[in-house]
N, C-alpha and C. Protein backbone atom coordinates (compact mmCIF):
# COMPACT_ATOMS: atom_id res chain seq x y z
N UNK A 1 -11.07 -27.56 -41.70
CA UNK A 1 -12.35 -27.89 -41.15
C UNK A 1 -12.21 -28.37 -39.71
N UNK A 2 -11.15 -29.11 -39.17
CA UNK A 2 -11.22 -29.66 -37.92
C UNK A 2 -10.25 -28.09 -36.92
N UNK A 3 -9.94 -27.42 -37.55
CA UNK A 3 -9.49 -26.15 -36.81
C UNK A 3 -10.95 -25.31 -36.34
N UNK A 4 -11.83 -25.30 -37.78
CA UNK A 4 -12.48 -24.55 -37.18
C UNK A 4 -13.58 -25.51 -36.15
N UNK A 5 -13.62 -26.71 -36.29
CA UNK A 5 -14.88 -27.20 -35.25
C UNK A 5 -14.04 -27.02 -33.78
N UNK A 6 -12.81 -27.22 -33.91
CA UNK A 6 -12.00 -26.87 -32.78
C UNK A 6 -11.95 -25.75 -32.05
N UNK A 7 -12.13 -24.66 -32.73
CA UNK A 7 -12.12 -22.96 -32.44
C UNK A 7 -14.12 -22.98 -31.92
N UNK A 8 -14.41 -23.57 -32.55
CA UNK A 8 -16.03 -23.38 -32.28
C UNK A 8 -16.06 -24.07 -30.60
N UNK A 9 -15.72 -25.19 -30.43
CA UNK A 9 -15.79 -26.12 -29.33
C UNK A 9 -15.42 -25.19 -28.23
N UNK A 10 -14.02 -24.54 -28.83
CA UNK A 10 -13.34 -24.19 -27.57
C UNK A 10 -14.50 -22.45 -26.89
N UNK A 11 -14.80 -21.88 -28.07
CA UNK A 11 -15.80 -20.31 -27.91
C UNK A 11 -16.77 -21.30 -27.14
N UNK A 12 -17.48 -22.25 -27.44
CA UNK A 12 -18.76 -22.70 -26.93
C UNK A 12 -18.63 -23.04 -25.45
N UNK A 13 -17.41 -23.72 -24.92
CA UNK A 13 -17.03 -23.99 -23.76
C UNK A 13 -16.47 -22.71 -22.76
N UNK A 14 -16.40 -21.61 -23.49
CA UNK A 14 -15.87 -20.28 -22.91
C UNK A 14 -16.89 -19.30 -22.75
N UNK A 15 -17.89 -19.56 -23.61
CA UNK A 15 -19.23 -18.73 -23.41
C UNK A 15 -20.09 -19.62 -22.42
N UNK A 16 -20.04 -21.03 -21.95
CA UNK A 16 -20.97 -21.81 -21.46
C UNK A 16 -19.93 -21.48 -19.92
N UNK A 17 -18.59 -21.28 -19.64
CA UNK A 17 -18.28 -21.44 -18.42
C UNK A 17 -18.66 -19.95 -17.89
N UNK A 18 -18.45 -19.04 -18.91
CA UNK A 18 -18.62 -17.58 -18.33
C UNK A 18 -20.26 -16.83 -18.08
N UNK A 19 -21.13 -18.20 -18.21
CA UNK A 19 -22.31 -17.52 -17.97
C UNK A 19 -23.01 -18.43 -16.62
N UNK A 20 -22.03 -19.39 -15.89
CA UNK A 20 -21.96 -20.28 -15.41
C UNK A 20 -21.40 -19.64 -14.34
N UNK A 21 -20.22 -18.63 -14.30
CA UNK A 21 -19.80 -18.21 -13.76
C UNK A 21 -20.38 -16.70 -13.03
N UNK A 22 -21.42 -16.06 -13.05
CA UNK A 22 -21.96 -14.76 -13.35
C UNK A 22 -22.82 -15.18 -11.52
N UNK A 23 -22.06 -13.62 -11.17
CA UNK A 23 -22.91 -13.81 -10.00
C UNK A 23 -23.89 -12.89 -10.03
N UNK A 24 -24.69 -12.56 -9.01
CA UNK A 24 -26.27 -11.50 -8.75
C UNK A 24 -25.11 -10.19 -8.28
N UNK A 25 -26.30 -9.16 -8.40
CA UNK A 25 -26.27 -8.18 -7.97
C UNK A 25 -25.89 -7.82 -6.43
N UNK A 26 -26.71 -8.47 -5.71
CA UNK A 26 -26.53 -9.14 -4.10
C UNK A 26 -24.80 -9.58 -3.93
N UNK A 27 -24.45 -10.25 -4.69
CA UNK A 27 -22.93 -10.86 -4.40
C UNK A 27 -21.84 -9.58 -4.74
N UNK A 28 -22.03 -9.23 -5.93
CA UNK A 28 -21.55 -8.37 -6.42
C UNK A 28 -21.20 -7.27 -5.17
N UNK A 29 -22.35 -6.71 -4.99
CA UNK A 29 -22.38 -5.36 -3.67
C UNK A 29 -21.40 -6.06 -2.24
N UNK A 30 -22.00 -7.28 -2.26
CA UNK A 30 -21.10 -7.68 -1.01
C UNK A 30 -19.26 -8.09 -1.11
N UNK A 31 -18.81 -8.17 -2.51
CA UNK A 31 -17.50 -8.52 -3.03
C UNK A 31 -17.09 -7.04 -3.02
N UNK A 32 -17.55 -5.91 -3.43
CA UNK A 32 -17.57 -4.37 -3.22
C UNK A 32 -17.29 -4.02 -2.42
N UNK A 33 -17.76 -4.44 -1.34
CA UNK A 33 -17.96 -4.02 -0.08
C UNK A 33 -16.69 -4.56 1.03
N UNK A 34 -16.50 -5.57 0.32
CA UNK A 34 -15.17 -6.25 1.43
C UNK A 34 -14.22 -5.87 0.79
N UNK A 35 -13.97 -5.28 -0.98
CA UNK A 35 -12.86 -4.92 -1.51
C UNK A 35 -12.87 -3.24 -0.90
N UNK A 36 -13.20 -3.02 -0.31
CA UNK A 36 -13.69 -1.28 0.07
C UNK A 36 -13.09 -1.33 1.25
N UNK A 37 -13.51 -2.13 2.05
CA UNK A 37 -12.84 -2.54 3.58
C UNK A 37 -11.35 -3.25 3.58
N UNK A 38 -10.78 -4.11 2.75
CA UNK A 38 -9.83 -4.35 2.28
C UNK A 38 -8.89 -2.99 1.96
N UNK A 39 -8.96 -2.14 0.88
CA UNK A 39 -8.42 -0.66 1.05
C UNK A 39 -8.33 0.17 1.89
N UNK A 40 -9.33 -0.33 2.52
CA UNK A 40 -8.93 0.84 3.82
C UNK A 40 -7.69 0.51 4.73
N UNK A 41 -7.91 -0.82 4.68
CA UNK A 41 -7.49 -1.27 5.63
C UNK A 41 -5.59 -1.33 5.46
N UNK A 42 -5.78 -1.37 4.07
CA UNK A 42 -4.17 -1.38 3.70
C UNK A 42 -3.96 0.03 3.60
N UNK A 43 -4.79 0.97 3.26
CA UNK A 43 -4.14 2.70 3.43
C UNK A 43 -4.33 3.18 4.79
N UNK A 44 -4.66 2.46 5.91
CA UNK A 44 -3.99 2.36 7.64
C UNK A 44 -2.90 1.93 7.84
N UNK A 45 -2.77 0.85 6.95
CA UNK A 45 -1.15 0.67 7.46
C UNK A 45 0.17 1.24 6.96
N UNK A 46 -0.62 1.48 5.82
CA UNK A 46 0.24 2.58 4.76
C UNK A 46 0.60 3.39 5.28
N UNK A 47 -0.16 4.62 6.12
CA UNK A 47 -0.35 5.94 6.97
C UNK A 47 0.45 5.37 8.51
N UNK A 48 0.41 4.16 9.12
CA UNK A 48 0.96 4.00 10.07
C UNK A 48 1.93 4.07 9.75
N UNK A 49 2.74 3.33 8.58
CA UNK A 49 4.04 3.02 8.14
C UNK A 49 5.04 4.08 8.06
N UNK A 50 4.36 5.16 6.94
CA UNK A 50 4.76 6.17 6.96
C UNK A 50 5.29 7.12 8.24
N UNK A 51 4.07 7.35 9.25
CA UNK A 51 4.06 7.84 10.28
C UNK A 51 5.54 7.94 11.10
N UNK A 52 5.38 6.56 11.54
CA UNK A 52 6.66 5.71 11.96
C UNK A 52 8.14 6.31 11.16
N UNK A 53 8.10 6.32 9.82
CA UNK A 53 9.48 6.77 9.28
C UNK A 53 9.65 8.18 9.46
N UNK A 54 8.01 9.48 9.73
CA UNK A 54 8.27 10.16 10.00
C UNK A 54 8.94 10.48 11.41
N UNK A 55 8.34 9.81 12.45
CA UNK A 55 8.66 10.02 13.95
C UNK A 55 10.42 10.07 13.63
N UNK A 56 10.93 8.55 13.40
CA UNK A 56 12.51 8.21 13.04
C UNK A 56 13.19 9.42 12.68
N UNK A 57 12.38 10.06 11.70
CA UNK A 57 13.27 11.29 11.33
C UNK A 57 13.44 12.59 11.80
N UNK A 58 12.41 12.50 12.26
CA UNK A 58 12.56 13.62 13.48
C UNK A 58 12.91 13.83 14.27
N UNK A 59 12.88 12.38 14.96
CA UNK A 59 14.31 12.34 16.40
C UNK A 59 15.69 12.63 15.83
N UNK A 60 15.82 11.78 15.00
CA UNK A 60 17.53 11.87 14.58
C UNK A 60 17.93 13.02 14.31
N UNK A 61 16.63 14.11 13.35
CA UNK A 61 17.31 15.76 13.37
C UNK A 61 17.44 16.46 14.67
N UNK A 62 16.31 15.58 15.51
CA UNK A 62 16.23 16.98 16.76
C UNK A 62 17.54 16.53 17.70
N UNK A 63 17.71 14.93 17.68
CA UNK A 63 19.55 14.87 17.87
C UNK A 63 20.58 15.47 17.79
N UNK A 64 20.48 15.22 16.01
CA UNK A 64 22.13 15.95 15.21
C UNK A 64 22.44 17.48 15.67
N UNK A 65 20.93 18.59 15.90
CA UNK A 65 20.87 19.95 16.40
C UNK A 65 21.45 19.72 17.64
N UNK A 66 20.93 19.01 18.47
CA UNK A 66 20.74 18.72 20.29
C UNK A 66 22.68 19.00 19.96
N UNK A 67 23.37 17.85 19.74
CA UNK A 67 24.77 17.15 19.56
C UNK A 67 25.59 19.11 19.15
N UNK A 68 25.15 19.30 17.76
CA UNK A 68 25.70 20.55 17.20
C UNK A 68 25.91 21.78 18.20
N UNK A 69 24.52 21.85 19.29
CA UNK A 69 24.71 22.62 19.66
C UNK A 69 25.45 22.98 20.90
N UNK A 70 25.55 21.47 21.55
CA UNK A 70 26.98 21.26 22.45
C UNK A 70 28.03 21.68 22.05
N UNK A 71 28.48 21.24 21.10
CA UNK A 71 29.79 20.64 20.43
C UNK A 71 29.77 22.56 20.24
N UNK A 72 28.80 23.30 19.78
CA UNK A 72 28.73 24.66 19.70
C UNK A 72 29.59 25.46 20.50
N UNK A 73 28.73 25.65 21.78
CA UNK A 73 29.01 25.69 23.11
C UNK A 73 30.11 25.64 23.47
N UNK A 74 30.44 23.83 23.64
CA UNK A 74 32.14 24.32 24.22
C UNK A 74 33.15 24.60 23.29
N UNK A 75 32.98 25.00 21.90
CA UNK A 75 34.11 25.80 21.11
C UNK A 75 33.80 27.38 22.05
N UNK A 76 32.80 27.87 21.68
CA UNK A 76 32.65 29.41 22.71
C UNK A 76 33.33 29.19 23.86
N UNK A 77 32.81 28.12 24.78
CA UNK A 77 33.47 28.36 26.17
C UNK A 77 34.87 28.41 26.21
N UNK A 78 35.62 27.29 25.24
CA UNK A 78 37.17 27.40 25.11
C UNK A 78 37.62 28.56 24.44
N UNK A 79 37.02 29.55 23.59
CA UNK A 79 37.25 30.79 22.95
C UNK A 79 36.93 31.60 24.38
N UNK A 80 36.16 31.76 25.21
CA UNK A 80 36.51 32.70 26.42
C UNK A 80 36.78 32.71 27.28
N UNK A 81 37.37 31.34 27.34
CA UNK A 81 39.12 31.34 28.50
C UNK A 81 39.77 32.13 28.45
């Protein structure tokens, strides 16, 4: 008997905070609205981030070619001595 007035107390205090807690329609749209702008705002930096690791990788290949194709070169030139 004191479990269940206990279990009752505790539902009554969980249904009384959660209707206590309940915002409008008005709040709602505007919590929407900044979680909307919030995403964007992190899939910009996401896309910058990315970007960036792409640039990195593209220099370093157009390098390793640049380097290869020296290193190419003067094997030929020493082959037609």
């Amino acid at each position: 008997m004191k479990n269940l007035f206990g279990m009752l107390a505790a539902g009554v205090l969980v249904t009384g905070l959660s209707l206590v807690a309940q915002e409008g329609p008005k709040a709602e749209m505007k919590d929407a609205g900044s979680d909307v702008k919030t995403a964007g705002k992190a899939t910009g930096r996401a896309a910058k981030h990315a970007g960036k690791g792409i640039v990195k990788g593209t220099k370093k290949g157009v390098h390793k070619t640049a380097d290869a194709t020296e290193d190419g070169a003067a094997k030929l030139k020493d082959k037609t001595k």
